[in-house]
N, C-alpha and C. Protein backbone atom coordinates (compact mmCIF):
# COMPACT_ATOMS: atom_id res chain seq x y z
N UNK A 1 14.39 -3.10 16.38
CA UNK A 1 14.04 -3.27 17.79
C UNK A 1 14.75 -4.50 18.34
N UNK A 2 14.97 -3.92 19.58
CA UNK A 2 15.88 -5.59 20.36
C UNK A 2 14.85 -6.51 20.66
N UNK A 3 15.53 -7.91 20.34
CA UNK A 3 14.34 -9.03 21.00
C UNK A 3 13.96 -9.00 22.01
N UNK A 4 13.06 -9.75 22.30
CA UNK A 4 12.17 -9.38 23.64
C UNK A 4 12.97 -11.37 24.47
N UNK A 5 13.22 -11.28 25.30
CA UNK A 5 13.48 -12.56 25.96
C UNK A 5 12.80 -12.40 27.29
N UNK A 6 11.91 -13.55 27.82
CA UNK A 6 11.32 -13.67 29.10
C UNK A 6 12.02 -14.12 29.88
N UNK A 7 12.13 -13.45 31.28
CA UNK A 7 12.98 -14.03 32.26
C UNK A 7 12.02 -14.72 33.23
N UNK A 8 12.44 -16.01 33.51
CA UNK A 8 11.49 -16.68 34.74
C UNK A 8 12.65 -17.18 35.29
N UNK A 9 12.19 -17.21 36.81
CA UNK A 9 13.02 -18.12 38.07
C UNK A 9 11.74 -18.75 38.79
N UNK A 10 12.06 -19.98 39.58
CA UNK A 10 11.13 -20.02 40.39
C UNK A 10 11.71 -20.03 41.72
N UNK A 11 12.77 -19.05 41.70
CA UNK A 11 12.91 -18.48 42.94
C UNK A 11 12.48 -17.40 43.77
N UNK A 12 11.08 -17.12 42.62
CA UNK A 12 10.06 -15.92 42.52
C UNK A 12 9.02 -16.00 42.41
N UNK A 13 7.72 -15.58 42.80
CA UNK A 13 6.64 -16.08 42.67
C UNK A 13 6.03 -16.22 41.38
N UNK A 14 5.94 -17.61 40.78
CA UNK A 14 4.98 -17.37 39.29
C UNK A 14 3.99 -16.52 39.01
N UNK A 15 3.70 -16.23 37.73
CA UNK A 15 3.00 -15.14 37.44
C UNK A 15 1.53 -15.69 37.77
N UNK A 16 0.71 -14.92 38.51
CA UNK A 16 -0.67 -14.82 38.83
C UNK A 16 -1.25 -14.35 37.74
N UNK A 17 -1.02 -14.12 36.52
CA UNK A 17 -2.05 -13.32 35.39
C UNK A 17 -1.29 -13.91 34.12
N UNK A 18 -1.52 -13.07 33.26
CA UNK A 18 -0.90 -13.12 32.07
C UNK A 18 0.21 -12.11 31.60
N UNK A 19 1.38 -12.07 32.69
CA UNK A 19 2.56 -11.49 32.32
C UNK A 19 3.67 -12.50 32.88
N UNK A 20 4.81 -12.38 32.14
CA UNK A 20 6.04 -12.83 32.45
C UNK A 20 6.55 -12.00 33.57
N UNK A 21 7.64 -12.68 34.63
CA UNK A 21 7.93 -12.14 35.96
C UNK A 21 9.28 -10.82 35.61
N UNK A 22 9.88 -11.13 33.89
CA UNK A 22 10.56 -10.40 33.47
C UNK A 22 10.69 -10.28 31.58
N UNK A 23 10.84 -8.86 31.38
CA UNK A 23 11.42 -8.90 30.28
C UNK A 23 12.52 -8.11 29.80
N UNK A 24 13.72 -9.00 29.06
CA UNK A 24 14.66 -8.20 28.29
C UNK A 24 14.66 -8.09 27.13
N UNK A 25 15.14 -6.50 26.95
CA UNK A 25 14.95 -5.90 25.64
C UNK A 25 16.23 -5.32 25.64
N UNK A 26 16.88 -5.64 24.69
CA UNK A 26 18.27 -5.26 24.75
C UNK A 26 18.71 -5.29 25.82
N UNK A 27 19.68 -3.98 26.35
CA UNK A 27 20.71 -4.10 27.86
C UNK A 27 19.08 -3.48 28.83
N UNK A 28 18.29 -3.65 28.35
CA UNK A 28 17.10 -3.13 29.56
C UNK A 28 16.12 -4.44 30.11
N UNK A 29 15.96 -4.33 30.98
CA UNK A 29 15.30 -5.10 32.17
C UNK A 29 13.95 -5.06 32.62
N UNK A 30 12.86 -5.23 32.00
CA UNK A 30 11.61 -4.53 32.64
C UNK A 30 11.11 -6.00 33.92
N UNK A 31 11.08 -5.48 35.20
CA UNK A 31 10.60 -6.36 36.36
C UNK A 31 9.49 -6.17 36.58
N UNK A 32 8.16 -7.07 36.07
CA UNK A 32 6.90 -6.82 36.72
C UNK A 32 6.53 -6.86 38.25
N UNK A 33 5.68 -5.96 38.26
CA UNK A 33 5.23 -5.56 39.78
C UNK A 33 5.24 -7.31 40.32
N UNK A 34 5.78 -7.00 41.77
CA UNK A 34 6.28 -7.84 42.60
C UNK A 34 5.22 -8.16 44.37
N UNK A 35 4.70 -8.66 44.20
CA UNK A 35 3.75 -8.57 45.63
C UNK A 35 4.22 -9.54 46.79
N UNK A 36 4.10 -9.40 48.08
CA UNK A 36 4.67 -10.03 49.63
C UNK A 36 4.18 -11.64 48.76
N UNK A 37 4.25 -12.34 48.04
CA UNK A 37 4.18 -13.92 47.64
C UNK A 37 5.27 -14.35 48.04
N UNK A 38 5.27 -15.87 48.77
CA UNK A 38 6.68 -16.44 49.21
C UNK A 38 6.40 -17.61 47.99
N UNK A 39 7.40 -17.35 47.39
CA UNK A 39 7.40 -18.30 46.30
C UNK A 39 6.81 -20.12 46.28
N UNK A 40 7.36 -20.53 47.68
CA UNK A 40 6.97 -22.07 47.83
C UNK A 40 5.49 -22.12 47.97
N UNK A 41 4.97 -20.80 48.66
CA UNK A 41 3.67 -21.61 49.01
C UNK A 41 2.44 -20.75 47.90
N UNK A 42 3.35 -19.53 47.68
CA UNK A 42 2.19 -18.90 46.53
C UNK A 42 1.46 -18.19 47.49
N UNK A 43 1.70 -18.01 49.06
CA UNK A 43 0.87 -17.38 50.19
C UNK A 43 1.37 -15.70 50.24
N UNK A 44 0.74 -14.93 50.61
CA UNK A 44 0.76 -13.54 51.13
C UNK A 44 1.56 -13.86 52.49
N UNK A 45 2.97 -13.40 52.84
CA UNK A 45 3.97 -13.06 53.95
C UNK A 45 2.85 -12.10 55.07
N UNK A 46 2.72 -12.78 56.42
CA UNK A 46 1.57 -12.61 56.98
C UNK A 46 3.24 -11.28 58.08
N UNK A 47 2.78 -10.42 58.65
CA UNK A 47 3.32 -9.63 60.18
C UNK A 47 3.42 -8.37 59.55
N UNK A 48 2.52 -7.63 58.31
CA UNK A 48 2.14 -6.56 58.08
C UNK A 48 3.41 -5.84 56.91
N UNK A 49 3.63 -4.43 57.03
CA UNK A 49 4.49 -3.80 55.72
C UNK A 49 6.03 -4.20 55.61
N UNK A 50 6.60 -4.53 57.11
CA UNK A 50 8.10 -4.84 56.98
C UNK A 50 8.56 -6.06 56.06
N UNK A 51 7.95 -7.27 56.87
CA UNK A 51 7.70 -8.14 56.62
C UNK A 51 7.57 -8.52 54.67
N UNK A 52 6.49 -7.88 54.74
CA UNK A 52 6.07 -7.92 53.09
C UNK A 52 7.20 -6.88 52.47
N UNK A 53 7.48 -5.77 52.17
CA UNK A 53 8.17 -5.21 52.06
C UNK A 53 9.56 -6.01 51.78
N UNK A 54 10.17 -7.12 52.41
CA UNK A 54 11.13 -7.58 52.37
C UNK A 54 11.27 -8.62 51.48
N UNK A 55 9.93 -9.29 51.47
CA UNK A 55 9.54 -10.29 50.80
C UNK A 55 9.60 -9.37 48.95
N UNK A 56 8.92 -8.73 48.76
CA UNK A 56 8.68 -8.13 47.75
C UNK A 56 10.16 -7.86 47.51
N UNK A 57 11.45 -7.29 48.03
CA UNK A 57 12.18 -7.43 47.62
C UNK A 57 13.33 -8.17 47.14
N UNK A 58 13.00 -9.30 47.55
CA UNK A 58 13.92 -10.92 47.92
C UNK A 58 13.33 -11.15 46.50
N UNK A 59 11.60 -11.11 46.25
CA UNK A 59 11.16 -11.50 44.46
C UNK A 59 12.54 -10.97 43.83
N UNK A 60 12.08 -9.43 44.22
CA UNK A 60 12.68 -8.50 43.03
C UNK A 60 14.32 -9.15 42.81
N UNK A 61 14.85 -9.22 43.70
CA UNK A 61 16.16 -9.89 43.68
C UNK A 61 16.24 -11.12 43.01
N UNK A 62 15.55 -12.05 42.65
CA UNK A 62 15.45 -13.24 42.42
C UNK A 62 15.00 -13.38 40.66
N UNK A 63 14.53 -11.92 40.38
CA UNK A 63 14.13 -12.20 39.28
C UNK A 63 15.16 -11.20 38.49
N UNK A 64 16.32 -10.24 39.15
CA UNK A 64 17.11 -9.66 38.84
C UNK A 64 18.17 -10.83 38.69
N UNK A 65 18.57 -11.34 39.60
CA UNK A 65 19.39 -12.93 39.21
C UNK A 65 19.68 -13.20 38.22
N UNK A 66 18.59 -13.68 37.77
CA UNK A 66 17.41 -14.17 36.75
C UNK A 66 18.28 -13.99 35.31
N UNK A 67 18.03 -12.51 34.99
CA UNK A 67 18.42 -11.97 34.19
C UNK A 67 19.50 -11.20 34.20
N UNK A 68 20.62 -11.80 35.24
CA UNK A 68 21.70 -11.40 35.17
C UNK A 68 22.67 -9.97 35.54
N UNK A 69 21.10 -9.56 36.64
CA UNK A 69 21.96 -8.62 37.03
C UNK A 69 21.45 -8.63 38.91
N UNK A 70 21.64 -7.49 39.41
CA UNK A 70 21.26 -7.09 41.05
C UNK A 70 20.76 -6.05 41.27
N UNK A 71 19.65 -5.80 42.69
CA UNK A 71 19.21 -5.10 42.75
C UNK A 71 19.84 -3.43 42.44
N UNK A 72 21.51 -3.62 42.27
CA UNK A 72 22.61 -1.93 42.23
C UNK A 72 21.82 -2.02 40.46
N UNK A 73 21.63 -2.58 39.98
CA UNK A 73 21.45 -2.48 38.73
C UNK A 73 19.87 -1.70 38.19
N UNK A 74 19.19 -1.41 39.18
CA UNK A 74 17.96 -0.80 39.05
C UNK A 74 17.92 0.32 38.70
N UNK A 75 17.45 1.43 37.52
CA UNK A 75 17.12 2.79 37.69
C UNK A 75 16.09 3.19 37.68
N UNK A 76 14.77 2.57 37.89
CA UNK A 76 13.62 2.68 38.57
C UNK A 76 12.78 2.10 39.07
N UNK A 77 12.25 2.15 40.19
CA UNK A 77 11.00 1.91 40.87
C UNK A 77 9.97 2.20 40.72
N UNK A 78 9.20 1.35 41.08
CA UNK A 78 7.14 2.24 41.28
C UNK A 78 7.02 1.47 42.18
N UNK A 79 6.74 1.90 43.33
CA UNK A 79 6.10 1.24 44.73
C UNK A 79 4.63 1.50 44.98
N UNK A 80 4.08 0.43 44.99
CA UNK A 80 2.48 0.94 45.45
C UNK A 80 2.04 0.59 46.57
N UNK A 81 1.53 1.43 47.27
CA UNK A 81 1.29 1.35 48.74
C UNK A 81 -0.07 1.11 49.30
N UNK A 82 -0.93 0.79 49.92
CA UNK A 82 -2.00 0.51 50.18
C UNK A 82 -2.37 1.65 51.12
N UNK A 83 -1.59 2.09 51.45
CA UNK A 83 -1.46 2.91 52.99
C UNK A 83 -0.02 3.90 52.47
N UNK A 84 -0.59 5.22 52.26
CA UNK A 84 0.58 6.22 52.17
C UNK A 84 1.21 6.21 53.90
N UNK A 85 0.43 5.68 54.94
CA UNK A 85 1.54 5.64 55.94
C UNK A 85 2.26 4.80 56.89
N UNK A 86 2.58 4.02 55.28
CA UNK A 86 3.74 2.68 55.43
C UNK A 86 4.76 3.46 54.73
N UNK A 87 4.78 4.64 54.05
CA UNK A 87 6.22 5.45 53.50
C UNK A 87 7.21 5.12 54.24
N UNK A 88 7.52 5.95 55.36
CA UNK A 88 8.44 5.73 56.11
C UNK A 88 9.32 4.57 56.37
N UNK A 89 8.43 3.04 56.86
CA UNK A 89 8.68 2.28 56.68
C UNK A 89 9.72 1.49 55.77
N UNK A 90 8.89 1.66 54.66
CA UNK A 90 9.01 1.31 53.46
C UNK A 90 10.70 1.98 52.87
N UNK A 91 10.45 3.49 53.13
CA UNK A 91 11.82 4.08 52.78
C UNK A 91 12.92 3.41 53.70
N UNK A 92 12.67 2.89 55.02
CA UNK A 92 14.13 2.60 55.52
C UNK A 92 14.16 1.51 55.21
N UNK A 93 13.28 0.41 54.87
CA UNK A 93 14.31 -1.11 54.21
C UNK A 93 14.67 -0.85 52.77
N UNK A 94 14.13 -0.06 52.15
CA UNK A 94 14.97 0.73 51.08
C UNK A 94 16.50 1.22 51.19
N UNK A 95 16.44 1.23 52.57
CA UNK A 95 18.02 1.98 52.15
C UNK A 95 18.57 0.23 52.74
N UNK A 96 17.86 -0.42 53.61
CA UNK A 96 18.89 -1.49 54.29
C UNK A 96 19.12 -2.43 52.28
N UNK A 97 18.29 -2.31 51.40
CA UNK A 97 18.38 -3.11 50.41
C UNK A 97 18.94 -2.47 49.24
N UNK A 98 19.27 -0.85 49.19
CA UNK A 98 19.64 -0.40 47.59
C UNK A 98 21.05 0.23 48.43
N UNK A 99 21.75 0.68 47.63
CA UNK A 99 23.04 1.79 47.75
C UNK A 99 22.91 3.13 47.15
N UNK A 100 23.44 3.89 47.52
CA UNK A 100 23.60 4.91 46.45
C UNK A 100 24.59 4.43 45.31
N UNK A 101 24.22 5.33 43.87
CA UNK A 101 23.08 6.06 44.20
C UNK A 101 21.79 5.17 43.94
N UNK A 102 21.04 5.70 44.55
CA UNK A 102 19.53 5.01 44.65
C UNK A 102 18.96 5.58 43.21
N UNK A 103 17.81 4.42 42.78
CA UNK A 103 17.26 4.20 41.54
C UNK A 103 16.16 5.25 41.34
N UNK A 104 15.94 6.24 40.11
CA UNK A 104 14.49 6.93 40.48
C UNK A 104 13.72 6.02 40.77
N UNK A 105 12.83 6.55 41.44
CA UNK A 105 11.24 6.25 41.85
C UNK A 105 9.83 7.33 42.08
N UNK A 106 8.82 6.31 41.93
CA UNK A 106 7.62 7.14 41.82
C UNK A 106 7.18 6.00 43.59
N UNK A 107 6.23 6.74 44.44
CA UNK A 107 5.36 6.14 45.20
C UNK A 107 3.88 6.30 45.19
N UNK A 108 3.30 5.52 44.96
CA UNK A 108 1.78 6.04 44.53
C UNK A 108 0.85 5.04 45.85
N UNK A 109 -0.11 5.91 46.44
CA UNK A 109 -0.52 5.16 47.10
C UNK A 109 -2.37 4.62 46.56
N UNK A 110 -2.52 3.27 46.32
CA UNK A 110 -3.55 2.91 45.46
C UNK A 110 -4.46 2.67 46.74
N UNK A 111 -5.84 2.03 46.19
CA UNK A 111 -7.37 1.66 47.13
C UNK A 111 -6.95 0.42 47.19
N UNK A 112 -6.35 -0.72 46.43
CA UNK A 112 -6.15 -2.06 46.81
C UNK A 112 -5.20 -2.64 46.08
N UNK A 113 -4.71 -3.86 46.33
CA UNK A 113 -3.55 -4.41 45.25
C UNK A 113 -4.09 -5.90 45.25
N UNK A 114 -3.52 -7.05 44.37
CA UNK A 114 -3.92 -8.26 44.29
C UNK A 114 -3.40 -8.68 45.92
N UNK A 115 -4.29 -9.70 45.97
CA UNK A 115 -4.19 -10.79 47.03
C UNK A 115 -4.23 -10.14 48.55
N UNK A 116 -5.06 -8.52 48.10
CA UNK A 116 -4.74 -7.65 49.38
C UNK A 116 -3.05 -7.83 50.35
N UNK A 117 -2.22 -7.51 49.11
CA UNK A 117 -1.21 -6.94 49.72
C UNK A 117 -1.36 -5.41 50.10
N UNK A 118 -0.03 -5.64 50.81
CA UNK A 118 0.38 -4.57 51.49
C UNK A 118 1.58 -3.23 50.55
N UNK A 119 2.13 -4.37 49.93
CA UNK A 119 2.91 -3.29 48.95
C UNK A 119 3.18 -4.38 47.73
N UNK A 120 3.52 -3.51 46.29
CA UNK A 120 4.10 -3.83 45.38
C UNK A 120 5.33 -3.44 44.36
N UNK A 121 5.57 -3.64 44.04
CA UNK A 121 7.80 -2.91 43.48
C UNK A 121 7.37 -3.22 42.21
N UNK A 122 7.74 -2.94 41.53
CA UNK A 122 8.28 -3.11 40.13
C UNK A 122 9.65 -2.23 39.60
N UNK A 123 9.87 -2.50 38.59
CA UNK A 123 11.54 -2.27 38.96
C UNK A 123 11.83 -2.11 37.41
N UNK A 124 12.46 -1.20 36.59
CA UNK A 124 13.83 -1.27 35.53
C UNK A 124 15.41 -1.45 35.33
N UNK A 125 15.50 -2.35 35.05
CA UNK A 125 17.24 -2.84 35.11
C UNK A 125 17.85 -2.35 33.91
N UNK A 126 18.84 -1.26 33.95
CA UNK A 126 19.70 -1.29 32.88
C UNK A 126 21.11 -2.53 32.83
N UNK A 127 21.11 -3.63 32.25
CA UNK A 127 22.07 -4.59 32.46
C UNK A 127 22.70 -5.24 30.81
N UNK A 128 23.98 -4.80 31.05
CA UNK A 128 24.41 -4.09 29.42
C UNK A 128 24.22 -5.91 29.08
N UNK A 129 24.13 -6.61 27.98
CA UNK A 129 24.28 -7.71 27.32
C UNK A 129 25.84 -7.98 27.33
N UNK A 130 26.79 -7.50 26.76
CA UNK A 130 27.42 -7.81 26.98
C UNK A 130 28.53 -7.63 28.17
N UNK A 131 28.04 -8.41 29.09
CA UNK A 131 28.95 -7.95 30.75
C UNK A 131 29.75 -9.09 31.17
């Protein structure tokens, strides 16, 4: 089995629990779920799903950095939604932030998320080791 190495930035919000903000395992990338946190203040990004939505992806970016790769480097998502009708939304700063081709994804819409956000990402990076 490949070693496990933790990725931290604190250009991302520290972990609220007991997980690392990343882990690599060989050329794979696992990004823990990502919530609207602005890293300096540790606060919830207040003007509703865009807003957060963007934020959540600036983490995700920051902790892709991190570990050496970018958001083109993703082949999956899980978005959790508080509200199945922030989809829409949600799908078009998706396209202003990924390229084709775009990464699978699942969207699941849950009863609540920490810190009563609005949305959460989590993410898989395939990012070969040696690049």
């Amino acid at each position: 089995m490949a070693e496990k190495l933790v990725v931290s930035t604190p250009h991302a919000p520290a972990a609220i629990g007991p997980y690392s903000q990343a882990v690599r395992a060989g050329d794979m990338v696992y990004l823990s779920g990502q919530i609207p946190l602005d890293p300096a203040t540790m606060e919830i990004v207040e003007g509703g799903i865009a807003p957060q939505t963007r934020r959540v992806i600036s983490n995700l970016a920051a902790v892709a950095a991190e570990a050496g790769g970018t958001l083109d480097d993703c082949v999956k998502l899980t978005i959790y939604l508080s509200s199945i009708a922030d989809f829409g939304t949600v799908n078009a700063i998706m396209q202003e932030s990924f390229k084709p081709p775009y990464p699978a994804r699942a969207t699941i819409e849950v009863s609540a998320l920490p810190r009563l956000s609005l949305v959460e990402i989590d993410a898989v990076m395939y990012v070969p080791v040696a690049r």
